[in-house]
PDB file of N, CA and C in Angstrom:
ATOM      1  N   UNK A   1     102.992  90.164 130.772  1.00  0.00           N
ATOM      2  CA  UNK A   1     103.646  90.372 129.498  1.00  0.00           C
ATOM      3  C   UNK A   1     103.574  91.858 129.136  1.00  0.00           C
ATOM      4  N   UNK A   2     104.974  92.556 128.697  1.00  0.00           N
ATOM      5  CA  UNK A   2     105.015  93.458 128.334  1.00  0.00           C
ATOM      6  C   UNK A   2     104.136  93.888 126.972  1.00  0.00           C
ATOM      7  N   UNK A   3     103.818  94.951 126.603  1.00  0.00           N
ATOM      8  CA  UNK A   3     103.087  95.225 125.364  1.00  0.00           C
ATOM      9  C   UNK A   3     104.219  95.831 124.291  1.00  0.00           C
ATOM     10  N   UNK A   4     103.711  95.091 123.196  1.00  0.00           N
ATOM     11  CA  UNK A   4     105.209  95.058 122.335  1.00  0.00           C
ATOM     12  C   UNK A   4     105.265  96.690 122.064  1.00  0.00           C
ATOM     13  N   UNK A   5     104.164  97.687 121.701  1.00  0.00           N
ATOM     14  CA  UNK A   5     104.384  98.813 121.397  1.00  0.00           C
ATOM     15  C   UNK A   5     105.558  99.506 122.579  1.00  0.00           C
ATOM     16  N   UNK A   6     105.176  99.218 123.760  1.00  0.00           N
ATOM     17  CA  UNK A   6     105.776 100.071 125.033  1.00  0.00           C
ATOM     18  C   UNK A   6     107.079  99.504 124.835  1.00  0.00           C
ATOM     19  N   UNK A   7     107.657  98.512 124.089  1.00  0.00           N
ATOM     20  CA  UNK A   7     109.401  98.213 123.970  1.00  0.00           C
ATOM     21  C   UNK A   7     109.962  98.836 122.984  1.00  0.00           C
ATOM     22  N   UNK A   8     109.505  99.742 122.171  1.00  0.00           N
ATOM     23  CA  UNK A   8     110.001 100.219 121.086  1.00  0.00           C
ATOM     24  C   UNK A   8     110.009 101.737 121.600  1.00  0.00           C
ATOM     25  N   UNK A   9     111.118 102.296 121.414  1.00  0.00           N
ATOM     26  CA  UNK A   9     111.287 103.955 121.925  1.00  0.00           C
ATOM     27  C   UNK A   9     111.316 105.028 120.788  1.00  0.00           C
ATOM     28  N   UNK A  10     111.742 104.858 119.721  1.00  0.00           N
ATOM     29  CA  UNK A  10     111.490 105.424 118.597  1.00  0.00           C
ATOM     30  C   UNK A  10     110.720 105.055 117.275  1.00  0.00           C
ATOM     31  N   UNK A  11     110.317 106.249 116.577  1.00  0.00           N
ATOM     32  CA  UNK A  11     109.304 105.637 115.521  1.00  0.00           C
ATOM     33  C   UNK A  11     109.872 105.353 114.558  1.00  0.00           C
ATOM     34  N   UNK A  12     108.920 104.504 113.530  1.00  0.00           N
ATOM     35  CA  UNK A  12     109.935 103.548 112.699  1.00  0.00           C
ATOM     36  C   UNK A  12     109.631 104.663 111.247  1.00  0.00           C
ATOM     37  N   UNK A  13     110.240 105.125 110.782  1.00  0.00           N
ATOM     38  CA  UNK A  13     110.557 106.098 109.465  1.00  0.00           C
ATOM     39  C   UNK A  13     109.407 105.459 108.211  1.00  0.00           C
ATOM     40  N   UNK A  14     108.618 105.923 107.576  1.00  0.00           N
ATOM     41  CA  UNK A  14     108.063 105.888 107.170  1.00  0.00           C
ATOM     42  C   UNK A  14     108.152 105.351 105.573  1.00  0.00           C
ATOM     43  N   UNK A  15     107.201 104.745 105.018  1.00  0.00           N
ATOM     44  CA  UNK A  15     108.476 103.672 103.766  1.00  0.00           C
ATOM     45  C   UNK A  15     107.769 104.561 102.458  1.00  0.00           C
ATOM     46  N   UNK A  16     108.715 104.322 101.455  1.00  0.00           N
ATOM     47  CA  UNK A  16     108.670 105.309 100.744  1.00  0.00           C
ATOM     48  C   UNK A  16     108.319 103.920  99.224  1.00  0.00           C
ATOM     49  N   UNK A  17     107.150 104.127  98.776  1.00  0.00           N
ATOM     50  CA  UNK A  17     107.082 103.217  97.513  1.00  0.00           C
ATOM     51  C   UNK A  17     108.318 103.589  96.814  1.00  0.00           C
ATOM     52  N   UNK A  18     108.642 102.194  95.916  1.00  0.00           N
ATOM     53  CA  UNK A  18     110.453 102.939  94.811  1.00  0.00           C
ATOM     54  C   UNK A  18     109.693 102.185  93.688  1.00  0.00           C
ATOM     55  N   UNK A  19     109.867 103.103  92.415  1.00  0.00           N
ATOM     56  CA  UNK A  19     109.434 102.670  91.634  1.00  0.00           C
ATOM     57  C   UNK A  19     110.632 102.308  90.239  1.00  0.00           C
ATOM     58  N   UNK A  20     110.842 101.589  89.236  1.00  0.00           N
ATOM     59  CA  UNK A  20     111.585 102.047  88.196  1.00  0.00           C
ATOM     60  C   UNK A  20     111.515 102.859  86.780  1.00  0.00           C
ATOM     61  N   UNK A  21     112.169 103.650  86.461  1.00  0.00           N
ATOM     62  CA  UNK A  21     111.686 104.520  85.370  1.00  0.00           C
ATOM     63  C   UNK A  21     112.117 103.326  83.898  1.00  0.00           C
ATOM     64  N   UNK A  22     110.940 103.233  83.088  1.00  0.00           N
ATOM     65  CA  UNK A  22     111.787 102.409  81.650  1.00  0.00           C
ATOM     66  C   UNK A  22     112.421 103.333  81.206  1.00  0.00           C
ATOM     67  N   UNK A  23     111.827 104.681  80.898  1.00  0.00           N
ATOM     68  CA  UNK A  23     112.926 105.336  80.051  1.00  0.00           C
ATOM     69  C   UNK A  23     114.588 105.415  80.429  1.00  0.00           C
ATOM     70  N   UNK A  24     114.556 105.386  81.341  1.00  0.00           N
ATOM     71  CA  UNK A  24     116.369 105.714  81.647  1.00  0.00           C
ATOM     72  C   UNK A  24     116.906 104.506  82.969  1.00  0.00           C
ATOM     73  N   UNK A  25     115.853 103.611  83.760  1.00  0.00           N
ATOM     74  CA  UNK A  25     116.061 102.958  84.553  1.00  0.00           C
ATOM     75  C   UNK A  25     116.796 102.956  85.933  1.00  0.00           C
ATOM     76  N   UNK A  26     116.479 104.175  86.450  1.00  0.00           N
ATOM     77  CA  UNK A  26     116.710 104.746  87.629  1.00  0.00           C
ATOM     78  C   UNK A  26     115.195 104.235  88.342  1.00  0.00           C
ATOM     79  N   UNK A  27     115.852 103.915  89.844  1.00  0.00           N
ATOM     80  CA  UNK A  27     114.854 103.297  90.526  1.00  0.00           C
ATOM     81  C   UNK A  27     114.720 104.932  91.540  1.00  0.00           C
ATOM     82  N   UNK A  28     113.345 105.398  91.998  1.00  0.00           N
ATOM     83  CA  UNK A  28     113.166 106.897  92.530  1.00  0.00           C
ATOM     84  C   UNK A  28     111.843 106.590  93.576  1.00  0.00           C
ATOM     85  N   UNK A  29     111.500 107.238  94.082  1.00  0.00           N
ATOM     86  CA  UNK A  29     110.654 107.249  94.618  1.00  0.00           C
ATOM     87  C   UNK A  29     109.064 107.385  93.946  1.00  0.00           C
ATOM     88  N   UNK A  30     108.172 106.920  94.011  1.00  0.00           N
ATOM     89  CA  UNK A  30     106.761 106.455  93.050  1.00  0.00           C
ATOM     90  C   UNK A  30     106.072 108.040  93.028  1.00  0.00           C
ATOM     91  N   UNK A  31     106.383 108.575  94.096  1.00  0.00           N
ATOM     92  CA  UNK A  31     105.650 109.936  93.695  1.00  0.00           C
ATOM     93  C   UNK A  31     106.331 110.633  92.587  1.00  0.00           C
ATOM     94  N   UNK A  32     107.589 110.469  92.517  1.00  0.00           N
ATOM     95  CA  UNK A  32     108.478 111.550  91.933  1.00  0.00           C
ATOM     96  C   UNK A  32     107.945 110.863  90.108  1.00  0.00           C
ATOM     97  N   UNK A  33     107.773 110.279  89.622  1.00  0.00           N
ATOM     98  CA  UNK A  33     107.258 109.980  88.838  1.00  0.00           C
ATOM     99  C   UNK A  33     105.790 109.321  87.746  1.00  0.00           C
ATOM    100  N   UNK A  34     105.508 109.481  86.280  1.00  0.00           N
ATOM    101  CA  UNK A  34     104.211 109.480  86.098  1.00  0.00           C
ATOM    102  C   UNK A  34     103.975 107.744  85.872  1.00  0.00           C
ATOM    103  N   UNK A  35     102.774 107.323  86.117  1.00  0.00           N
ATOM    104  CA  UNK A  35     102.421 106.295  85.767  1.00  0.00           C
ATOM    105  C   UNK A  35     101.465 106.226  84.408  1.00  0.00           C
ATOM    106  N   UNK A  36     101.874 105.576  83.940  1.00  0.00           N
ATOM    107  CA  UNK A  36     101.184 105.204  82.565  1.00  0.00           C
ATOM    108  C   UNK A  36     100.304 103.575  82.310  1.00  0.00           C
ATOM    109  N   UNK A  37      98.985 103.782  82.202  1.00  0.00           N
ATOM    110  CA  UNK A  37      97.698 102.721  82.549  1.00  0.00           C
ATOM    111  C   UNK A  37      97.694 101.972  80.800  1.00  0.00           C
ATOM    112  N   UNK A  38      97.651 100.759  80.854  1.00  0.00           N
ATOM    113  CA  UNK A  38      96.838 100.076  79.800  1.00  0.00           C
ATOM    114  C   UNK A  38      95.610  99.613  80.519  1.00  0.00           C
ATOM    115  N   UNK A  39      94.713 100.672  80.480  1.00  0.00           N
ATOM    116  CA  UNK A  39      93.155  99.833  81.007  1.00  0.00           C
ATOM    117  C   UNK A  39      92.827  98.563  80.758  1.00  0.00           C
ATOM    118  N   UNK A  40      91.552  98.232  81.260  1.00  0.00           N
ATOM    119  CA  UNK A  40      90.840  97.171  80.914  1.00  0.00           C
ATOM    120  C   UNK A  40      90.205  96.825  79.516  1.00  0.00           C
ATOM    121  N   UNK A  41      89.971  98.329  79.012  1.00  0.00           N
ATOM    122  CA  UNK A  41      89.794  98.425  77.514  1.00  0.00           C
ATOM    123  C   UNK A  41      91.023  98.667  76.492  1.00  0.00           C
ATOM    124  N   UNK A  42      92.207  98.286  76.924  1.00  0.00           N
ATOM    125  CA  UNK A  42      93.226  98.249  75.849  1.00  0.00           C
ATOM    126  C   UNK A  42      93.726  99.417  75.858  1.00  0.00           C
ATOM    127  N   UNK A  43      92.984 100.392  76.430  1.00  0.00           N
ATOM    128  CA  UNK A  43      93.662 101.854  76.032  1.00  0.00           C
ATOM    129  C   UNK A  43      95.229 101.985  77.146  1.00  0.00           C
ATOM    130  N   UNK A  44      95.857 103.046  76.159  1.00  0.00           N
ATOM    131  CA  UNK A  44      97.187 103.596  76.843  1.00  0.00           C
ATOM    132  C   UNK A  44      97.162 104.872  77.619  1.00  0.00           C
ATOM    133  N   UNK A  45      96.618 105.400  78.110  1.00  0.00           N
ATOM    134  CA  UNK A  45      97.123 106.535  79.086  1.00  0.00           C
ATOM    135  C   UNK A  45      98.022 107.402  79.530  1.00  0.00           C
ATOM    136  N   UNK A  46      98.017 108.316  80.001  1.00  0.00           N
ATOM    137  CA  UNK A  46      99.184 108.606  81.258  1.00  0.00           C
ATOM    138  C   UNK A  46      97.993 108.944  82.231  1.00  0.00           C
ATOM    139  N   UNK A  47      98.098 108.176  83.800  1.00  0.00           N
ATOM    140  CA  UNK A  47      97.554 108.213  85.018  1.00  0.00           C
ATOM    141  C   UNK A  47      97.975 109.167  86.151  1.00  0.00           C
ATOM    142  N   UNK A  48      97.232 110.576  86.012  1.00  0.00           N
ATOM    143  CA  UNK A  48      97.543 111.289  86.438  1.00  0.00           C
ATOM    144  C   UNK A  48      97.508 110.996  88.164  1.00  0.00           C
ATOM    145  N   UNK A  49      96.623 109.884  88.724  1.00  0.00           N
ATOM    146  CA  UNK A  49      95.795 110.114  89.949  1.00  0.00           C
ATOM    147  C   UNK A  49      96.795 109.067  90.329  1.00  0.00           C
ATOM    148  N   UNK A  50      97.600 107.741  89.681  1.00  0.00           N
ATOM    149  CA  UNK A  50      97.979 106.315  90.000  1.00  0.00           C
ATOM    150  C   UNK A  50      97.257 105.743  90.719  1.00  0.00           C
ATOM    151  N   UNK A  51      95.862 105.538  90.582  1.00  0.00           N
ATOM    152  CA  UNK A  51      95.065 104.942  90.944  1.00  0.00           C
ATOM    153  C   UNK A  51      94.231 103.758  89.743  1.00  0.00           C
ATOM    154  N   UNK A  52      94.505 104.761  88.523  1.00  0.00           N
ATOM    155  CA  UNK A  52      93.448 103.851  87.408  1.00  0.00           C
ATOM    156  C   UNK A  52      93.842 102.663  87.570  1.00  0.00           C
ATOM    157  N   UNK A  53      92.259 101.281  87.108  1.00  0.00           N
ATOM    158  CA  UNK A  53      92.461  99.896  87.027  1.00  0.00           C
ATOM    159  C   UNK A  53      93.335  99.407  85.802  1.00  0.00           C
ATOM    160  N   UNK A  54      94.651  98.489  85.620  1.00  0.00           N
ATOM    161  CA  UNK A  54      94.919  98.336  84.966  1.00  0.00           C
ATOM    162  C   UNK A  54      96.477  98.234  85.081  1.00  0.00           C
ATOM    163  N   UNK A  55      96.985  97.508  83.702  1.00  0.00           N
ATOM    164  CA  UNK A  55      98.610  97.077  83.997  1.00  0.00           C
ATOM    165  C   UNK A  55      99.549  98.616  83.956  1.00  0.00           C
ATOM    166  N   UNK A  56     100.359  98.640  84.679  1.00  0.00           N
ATOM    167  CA  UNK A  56     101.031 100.361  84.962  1.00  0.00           C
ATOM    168  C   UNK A  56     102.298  99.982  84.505  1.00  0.00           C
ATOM    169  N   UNK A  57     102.992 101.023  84.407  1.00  0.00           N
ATOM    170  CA  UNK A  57     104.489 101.743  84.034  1.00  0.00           C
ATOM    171  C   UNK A  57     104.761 102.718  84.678  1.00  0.00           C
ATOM    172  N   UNK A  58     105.694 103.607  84.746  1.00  0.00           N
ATOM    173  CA  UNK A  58     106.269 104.554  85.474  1.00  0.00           C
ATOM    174  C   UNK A  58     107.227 105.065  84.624  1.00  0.00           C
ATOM    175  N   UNK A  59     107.457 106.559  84.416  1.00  0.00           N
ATOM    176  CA  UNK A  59     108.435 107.086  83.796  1.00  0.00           C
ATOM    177  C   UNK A  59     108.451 108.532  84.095  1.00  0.00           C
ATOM    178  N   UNK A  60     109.903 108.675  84.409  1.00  0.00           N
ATOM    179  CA  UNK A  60     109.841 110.574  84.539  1.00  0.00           C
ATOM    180  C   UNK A  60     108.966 111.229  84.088  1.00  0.00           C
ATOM    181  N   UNK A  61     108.834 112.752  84.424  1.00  0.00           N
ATOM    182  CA  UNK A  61     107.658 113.595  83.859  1.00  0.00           C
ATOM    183  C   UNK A  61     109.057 114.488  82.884  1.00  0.00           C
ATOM    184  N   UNK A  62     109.903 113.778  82.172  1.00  0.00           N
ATOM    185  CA  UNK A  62     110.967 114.823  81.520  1.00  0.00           C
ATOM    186  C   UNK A  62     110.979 113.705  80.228  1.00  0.00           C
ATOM    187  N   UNK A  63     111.079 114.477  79.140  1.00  0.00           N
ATOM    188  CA  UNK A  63     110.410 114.380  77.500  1.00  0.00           C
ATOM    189  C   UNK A  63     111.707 113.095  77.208  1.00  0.00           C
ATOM    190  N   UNK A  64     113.205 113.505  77.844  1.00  0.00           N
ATOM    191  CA  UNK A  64     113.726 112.142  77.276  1.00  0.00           C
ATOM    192  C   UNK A  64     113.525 110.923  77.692  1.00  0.00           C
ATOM    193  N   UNK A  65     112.818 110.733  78.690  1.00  0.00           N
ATOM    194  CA  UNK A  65     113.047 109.892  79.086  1.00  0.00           C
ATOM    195  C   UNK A  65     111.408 109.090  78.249  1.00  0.00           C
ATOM    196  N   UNK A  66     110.395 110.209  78.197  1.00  0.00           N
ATOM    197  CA  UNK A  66     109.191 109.374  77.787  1.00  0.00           C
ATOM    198  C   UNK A  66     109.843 108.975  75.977  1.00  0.00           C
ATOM    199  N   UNK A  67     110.491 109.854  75.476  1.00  0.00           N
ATOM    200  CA  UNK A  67     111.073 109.556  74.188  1.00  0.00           C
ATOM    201  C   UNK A  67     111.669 108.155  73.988  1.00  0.00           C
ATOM    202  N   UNK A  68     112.705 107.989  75.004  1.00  0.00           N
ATOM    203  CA  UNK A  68     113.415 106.946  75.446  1.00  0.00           C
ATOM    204  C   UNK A  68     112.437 105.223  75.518  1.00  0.00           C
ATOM    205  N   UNK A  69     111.361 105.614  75.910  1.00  0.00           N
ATOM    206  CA  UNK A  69     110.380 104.675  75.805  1.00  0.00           C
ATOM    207  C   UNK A  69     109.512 104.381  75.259  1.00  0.00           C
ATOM    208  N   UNK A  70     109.903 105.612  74.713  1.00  0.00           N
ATOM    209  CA  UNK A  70     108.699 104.766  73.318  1.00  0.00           C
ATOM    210  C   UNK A  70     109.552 104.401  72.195  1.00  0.00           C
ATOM    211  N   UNK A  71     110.467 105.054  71.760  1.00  0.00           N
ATOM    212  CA  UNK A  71     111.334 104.760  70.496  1.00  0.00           C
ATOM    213  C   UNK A  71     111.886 103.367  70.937  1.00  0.00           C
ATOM    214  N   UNK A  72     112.726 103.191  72.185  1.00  0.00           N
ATOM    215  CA  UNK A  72     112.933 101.950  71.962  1.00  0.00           C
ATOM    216  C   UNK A  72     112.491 100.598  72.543  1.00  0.00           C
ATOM    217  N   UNK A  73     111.149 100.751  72.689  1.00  0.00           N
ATOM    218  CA  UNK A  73     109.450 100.354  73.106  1.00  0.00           C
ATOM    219  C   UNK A  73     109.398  99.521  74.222  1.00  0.00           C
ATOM    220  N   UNK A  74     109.906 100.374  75.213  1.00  0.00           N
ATOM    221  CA  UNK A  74     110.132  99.480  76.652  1.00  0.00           C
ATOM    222  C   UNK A  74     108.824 100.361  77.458  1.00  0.00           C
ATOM    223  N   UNK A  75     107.984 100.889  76.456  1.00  0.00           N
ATOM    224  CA  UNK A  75     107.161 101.208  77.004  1.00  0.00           C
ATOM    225  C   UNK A  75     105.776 100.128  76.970  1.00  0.00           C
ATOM    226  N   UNK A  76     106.006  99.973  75.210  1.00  0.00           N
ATOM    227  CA  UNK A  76     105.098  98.915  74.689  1.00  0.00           C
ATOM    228  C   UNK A  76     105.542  96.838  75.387  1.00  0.00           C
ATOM    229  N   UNK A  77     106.714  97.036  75.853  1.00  0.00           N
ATOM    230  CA  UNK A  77     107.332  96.141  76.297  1.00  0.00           C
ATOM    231  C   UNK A  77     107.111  95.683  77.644  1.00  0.00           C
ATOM    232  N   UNK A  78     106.623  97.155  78.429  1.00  0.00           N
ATOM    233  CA  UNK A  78     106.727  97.091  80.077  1.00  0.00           C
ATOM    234  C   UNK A  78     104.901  96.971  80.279  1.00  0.00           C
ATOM    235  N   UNK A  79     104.500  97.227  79.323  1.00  0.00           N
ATOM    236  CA  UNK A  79     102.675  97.053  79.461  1.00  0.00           C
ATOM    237  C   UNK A  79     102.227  96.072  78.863  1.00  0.00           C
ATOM    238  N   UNK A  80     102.982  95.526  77.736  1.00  0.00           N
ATOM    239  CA  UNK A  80     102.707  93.803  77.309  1.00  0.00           C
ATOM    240  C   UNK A  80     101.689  94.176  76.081  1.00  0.00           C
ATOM    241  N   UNK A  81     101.665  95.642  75.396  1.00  0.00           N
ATOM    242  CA  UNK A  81     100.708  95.805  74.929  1.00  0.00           C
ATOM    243  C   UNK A  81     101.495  96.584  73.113  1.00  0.00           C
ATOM    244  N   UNK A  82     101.325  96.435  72.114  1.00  0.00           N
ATOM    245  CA  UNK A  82     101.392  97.281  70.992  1.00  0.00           C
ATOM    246  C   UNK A  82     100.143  98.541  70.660  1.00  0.00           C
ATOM    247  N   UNK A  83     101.335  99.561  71.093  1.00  0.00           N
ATOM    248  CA  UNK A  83     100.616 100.687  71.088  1.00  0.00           C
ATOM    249  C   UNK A  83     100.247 101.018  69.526  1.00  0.00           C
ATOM    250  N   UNK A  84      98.660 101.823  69.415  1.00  0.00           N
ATOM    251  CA  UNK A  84      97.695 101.899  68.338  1.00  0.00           C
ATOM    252  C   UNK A  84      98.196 103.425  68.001  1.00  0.00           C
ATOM    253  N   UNK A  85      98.252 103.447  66.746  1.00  0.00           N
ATOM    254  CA  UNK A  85      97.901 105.056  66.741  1.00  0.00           C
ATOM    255  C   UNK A  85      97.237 106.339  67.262  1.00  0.00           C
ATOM    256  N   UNK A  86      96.355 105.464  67.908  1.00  0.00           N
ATOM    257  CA  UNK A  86      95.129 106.807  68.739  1.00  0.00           C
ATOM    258  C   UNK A  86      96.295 106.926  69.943  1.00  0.00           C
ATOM    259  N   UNK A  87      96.901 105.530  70.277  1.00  0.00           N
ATOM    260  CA  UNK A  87      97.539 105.533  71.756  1.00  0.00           C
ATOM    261  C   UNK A  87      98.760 106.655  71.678  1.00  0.00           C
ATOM    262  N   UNK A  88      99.222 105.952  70.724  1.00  0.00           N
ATOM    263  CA  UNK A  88     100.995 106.997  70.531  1.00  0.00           C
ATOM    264  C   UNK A  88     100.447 108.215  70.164  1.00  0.00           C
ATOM    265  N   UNK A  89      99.048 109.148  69.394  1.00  0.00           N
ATOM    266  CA  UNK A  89      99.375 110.067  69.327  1.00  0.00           C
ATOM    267  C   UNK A  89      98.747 111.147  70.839  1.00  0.00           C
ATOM    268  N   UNK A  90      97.666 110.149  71.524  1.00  0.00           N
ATOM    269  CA  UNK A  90      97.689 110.483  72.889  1.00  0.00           C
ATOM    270  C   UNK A  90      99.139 111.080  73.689  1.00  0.00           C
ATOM    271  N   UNK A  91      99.732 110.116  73.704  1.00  0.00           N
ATOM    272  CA  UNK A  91     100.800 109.871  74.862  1.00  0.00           C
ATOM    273  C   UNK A  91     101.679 111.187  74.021  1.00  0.00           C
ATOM    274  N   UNK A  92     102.114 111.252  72.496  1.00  0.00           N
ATOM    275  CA  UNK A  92     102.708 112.264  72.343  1.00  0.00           C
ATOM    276  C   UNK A  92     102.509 113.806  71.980  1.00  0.00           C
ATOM    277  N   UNK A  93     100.665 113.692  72.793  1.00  0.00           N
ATOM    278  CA  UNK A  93     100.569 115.300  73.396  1.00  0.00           C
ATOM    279  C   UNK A  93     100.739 115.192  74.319  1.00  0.00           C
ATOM    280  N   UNK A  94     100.645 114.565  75.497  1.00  0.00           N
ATOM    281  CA  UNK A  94     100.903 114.756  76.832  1.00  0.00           C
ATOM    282  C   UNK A  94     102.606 114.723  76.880  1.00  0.00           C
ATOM    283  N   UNK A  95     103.311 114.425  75.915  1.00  0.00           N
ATOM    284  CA  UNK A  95     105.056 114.181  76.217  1.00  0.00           C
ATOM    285  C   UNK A  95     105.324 115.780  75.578  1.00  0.00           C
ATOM    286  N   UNK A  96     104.058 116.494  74.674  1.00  0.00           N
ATOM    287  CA  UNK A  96     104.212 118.073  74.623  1.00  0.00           C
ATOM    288  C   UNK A  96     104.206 118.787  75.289  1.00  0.00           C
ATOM    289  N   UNK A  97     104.237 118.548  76.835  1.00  0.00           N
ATOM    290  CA  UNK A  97     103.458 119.525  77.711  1.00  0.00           C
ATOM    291  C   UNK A  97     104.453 119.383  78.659  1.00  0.00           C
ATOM    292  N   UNK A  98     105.951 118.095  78.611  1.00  0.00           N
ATOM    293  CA  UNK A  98     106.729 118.030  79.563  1.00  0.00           C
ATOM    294  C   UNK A  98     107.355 118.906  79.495  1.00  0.00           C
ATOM    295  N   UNK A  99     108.213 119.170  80.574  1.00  0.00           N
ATOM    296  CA  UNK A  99     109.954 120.243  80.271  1.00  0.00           C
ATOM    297  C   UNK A  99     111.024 119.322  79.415  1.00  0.00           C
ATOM    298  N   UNK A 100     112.064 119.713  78.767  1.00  0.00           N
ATOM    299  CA  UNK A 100     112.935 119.196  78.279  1.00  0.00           C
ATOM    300  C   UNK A 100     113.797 118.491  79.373  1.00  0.00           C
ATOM    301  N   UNK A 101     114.621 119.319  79.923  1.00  0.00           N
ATOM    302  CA  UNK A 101     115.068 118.738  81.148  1.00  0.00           C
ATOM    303  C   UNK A 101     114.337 118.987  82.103  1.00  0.00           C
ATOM    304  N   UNK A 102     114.807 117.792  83.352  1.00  0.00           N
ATOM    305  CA  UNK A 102     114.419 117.875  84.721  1.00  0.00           C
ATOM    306  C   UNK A 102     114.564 119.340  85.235  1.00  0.00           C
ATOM    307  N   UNK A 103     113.616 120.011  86.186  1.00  0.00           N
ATOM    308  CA  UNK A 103     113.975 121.546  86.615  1.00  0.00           C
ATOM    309  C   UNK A 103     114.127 121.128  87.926  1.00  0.00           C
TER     310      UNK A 103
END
């Protein structure tokens, strides 16, 4: 019996996680965008590492789109969670620090 590796002549392309953005709902590649954690303790985040334990989201690193999700709460919608005041005013220093548009 042949060995299945030795029947294959080229390598197989490498898979690319796809993630969806709530704010604007473009499906992109998981690096190209931030993930946002509701921990185990309720808290809201943005997950710089996408590693933290806990239910995730994904959304551009560009201000309309995090705007986009929170105003019309497909952020609070996509984490199953009602964001607290400590949470929203977290999330809207870190949405201070984006670019306006994509560069």
């Amino acid at each position: 019996m042949i060995a299945r590796a030795a029947t294959h002549t080229g390598l197989r392309p490498k898979h690319v996680p796809q993630r969806t953005c709530v704010g604007c709902g473009t499906v992109t590649a998981k690096r190209e965008l931030v993930r946002i954690v509701r921990g185990p303790d309720g808290e809201v985040r943005p997950d710089l590492t996408g590693k933290a334990p806990g239910r995730g989201t994904y959304l551009h690193a560009i201000r309309s789109c995090w705007d986009t999700g929170l105003k019309k709460k497909r952020l609070e919608r996509s984490l199953n969670v009602t964001l607290t005041p400590a949470s929203r005013e977290a999330l809207s220093a870190y949405i201070a620090t984006l670019p306006e548009v994509d560069a």
